[in-house]
Protein backbone atom coordinates (compact mmCIF):
# COMPACT_ATOMS: atom_id res chain seq x y z
CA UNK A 1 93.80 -74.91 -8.32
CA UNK A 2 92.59 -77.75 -6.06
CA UNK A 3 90.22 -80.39 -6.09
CA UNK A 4 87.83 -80.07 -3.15
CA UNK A 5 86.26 -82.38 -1.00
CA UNK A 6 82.74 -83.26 -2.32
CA UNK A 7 79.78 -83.66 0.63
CA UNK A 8 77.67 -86.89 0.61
CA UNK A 9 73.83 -87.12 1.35
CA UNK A 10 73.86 -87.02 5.13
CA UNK A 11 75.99 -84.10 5.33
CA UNK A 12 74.18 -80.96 7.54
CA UNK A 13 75.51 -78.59 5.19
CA UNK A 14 73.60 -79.86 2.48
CA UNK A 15 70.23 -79.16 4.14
CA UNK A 16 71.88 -75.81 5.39
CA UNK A 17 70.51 -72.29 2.93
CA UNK A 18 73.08 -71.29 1.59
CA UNK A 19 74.36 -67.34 1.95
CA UNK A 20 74.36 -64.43 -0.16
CA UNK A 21 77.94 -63.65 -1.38
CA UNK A 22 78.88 -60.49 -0.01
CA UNK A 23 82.70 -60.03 -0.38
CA UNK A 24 83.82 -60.49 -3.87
CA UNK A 25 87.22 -60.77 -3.39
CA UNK A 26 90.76 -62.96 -4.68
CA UNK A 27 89.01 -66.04 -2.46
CA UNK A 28 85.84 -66.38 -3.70
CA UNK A 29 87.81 -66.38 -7.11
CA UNK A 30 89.41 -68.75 -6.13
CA UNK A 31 86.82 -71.17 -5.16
CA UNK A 32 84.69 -70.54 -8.32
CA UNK A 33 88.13 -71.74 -9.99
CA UNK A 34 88.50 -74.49 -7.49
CA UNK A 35 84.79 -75.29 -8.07
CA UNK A 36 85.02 -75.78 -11.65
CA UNK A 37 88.53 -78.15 -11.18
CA UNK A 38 86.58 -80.36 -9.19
CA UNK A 39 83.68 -80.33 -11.31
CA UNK A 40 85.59 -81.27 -14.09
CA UNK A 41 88.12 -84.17 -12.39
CA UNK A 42 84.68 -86.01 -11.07
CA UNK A 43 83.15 -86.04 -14.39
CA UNK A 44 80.53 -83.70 -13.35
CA UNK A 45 78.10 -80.47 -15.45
CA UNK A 46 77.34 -78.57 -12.56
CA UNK A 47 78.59 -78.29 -8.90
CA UNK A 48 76.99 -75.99 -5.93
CA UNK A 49 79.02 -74.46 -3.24
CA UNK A 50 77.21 -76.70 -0.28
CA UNK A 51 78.34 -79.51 -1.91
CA UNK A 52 82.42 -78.95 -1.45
CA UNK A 53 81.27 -77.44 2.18
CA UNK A 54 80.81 -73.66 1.76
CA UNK A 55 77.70 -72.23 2.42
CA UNK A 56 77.35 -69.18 0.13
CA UNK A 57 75.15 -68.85 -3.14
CA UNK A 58 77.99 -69.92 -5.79
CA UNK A 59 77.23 -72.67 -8.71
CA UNK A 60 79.18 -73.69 -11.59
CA UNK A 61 78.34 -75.76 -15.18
CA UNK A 62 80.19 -76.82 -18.07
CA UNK A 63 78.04 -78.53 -20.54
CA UNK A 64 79.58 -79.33 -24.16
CA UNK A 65 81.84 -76.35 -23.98
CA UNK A 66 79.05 -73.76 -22.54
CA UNK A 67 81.12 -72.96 -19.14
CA UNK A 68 79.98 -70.26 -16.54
CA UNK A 69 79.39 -69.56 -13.03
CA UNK A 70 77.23 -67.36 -10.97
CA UNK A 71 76.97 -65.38 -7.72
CA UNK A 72 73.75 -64.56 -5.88
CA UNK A 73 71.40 -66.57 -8.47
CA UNK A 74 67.84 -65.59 -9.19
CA UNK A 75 65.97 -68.41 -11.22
CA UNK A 76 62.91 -67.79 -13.40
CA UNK A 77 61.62 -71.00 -14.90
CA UNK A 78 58.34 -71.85 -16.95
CA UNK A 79 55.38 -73.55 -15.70
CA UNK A 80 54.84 -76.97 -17.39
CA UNK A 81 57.62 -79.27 -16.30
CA UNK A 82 59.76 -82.17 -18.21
CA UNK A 83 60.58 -85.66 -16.67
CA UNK A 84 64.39 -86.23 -17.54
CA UNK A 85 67.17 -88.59 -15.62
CA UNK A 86 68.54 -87.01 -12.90
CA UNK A 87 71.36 -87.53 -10.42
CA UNK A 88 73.80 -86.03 -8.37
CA UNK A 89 77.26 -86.20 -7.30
CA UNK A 90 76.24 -85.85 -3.50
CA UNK A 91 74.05 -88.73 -3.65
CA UNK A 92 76.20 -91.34 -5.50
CA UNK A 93 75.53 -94.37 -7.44
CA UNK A 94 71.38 -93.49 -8.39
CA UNK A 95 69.29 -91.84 -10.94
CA UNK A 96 65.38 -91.03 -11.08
CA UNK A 97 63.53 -89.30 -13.22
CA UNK A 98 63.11 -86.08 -11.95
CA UNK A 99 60.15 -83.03 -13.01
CA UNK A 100 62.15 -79.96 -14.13
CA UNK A 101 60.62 -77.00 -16.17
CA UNK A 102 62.04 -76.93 -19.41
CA UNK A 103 62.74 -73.18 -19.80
CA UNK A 104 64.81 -71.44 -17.43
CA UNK A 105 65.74 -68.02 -16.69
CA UNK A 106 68.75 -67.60 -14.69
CA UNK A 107 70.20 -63.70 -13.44
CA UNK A 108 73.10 -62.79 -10.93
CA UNK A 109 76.45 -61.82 -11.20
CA UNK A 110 80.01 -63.86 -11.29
CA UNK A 111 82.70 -63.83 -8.94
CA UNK A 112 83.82 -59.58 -10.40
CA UNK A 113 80.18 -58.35 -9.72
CA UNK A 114 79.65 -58.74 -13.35
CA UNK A 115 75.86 -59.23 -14.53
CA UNK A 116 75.17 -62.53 -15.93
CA UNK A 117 71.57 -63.51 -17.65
CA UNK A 118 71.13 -66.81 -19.60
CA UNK A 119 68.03 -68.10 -20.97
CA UNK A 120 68.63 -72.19 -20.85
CA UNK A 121 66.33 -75.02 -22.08
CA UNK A 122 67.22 -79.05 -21.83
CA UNK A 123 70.19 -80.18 -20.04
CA UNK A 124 71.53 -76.75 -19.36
CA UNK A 125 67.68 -75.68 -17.72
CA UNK A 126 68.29 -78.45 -16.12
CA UNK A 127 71.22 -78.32 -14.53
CA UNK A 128 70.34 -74.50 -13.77
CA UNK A 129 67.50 -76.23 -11.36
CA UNK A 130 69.57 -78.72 -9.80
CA UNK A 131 72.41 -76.62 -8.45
CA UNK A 132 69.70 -73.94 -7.54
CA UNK A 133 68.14 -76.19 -5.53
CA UNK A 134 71.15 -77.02 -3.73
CA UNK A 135 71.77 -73.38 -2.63
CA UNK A 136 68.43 -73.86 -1.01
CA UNK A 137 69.19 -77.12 0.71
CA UNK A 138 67.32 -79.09 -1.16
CA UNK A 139 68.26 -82.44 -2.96
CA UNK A 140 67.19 -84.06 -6.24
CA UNK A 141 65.27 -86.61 -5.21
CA UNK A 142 63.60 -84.28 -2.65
CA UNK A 143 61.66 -83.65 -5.61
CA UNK A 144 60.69 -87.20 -6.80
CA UNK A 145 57.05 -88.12 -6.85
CA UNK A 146 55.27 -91.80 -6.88
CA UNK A 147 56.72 -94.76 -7.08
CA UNK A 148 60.49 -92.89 -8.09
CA UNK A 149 60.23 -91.28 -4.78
CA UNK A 150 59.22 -94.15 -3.05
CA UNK A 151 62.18 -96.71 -4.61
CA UNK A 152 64.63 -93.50 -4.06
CA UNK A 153 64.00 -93.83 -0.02
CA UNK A 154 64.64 -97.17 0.09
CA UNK A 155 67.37 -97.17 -2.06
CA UNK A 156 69.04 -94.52 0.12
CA UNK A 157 68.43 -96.91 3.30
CA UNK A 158 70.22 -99.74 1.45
CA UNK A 159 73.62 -101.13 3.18
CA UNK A 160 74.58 -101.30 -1.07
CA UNK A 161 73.85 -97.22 -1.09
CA UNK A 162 75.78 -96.65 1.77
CA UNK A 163 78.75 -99.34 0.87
CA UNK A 164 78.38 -97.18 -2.57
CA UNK A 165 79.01 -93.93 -1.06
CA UNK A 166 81.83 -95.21 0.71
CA UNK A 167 83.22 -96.43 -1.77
CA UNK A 168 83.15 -93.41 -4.36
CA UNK A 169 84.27 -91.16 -1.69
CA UNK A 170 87.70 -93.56 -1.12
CA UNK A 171 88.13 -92.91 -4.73
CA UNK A 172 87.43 -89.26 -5.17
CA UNK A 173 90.25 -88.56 -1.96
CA UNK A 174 92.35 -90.75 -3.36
CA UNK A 175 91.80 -88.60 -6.52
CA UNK A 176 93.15 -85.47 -4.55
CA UNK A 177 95.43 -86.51 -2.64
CA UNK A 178 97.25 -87.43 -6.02
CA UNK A 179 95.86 -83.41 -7.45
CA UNK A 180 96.87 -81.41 -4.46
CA UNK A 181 97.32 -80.77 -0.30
CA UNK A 182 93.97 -80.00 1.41
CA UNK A 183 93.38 -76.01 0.38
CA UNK A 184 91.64 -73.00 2.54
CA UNK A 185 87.94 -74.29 1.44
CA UNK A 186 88.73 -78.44 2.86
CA UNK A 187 90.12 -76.69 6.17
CA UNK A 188 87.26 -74.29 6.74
CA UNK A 189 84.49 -77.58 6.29
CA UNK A 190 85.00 -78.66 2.81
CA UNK A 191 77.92 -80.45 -6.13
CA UNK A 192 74.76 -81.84 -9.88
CA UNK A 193 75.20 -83.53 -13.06
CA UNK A 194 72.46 -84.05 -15.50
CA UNK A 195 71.81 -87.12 -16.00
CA UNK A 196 72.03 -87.67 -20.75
CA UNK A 197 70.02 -90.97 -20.05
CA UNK A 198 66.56 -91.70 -18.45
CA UNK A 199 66.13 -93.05 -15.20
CA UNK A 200 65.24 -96.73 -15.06
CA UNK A 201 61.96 -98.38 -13.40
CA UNK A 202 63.87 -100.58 -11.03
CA UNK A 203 65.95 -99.86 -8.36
CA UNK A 204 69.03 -101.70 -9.76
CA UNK A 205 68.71 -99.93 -12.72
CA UNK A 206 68.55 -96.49 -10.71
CA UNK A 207 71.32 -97.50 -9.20
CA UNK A 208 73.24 -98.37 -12.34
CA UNK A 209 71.97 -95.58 -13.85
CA UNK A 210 73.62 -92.30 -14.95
CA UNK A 211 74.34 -89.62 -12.44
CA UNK A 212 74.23 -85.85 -12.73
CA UNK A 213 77.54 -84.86 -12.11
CA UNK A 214 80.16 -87.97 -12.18
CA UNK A 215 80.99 -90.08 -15.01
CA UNK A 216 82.50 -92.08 -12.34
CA UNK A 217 79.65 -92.79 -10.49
CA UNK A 218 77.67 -94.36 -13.31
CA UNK A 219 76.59 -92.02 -16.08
């Protein structure tokens, strides 16, 4: 297994829809098994295919021991929506709180064309939306509202954002160089984590705040 490049706000791919899975084959085990190494050595609950640089309709989670994945998602989700902190390991370094519903419905099938259905509330509904919304390209804070939204775009135009983002990304290569050799995914153009505190009011506290997928990037 290898730990895969993760893609930073800024990166086309992560505005790009991503594609039905077709071909279920030894590779895209692979990078489901890939996916859920890197998830795990960053710290992270959930990680979307876009966001290691493959544009097909793949997510993983792992969330105090529940682990899955799924192919070709189809999310349900109920209508009155929860405020919880929110980041993301493509957008380092900040958390908002972010409108989610708090009942999800997710259906598709993992990497063997086997059906997989999970009804999800909190963290887990959660995290179901966030990587969703990456296979869509579509960010987190793409979904902020008011004065989040507001302190989130100027955050994101901040040299201390971008000297952030350079900085985690040093780290995470760093990171694999010591795992592993660049794999098949990294050559071809090599995602979430839910944030377990609330967002702050200020932007330094967003940007100390917890992110959705890294430990290492402030949860």
């Amino acid at each position: 297994m290898s730990i895969l490049r993760i893609r930073t706000i800024g990166d086309p791919v992560l505005r790009t829809p991503a594609q039905e899975v077709t071909q279920f084959d030894d590779a895209l085990a692979a990078l489901v098994r890939d996916m859920l190494e890197t998830m795990y050595a960053v710290g992270g609950v959930g990680l979307a295919a876009p966001q290691v640089g493959v544009g097909l309709r793949v997510f993983t989670w792992g969330i105090d021991g529940d682990e899955g994945h799924v192919i070709n998602p189809q999310l349900s989700m109920g209508e009155e929506p929860q405020e919880g902190g929110e980041g993301c390991l493509s957008v380092p370094g900040l958390s908002y709180e972010t409108p989610r519903a708090a009942h999800a419905v997710l259906t598709g099938v993992d990497c063997h064309g086997e059906p997989v259905h999970r009804e999800a509330t909190g963290l887990l509904a959660r995290c179901f939306q966030h990587e969703n919304d990456h296979l869509g390209g579509m960010l987190y804070v793409d979904r902020l509202v008011g004065d989040e939204r507001k302190d989130a775009m100027r955050q994101l135009r901040a040299q201390s954002f971008t000297d952030t983002t350079a900085r985690v990304t040093r780290e995470r290569e760093a990171q694999r160089a010591g795992h592993s050799t660049p794999d098949a995914h990294d050559a071809a153009g090599s995602a979430f984590g839910a944030a377990r505190t609330s967002g702050a009011a200020s932007g330094a506290a967003h940007t100390a705040g917890s992110a959705f997928g890294a430990a290492g990037d402030a949860r």
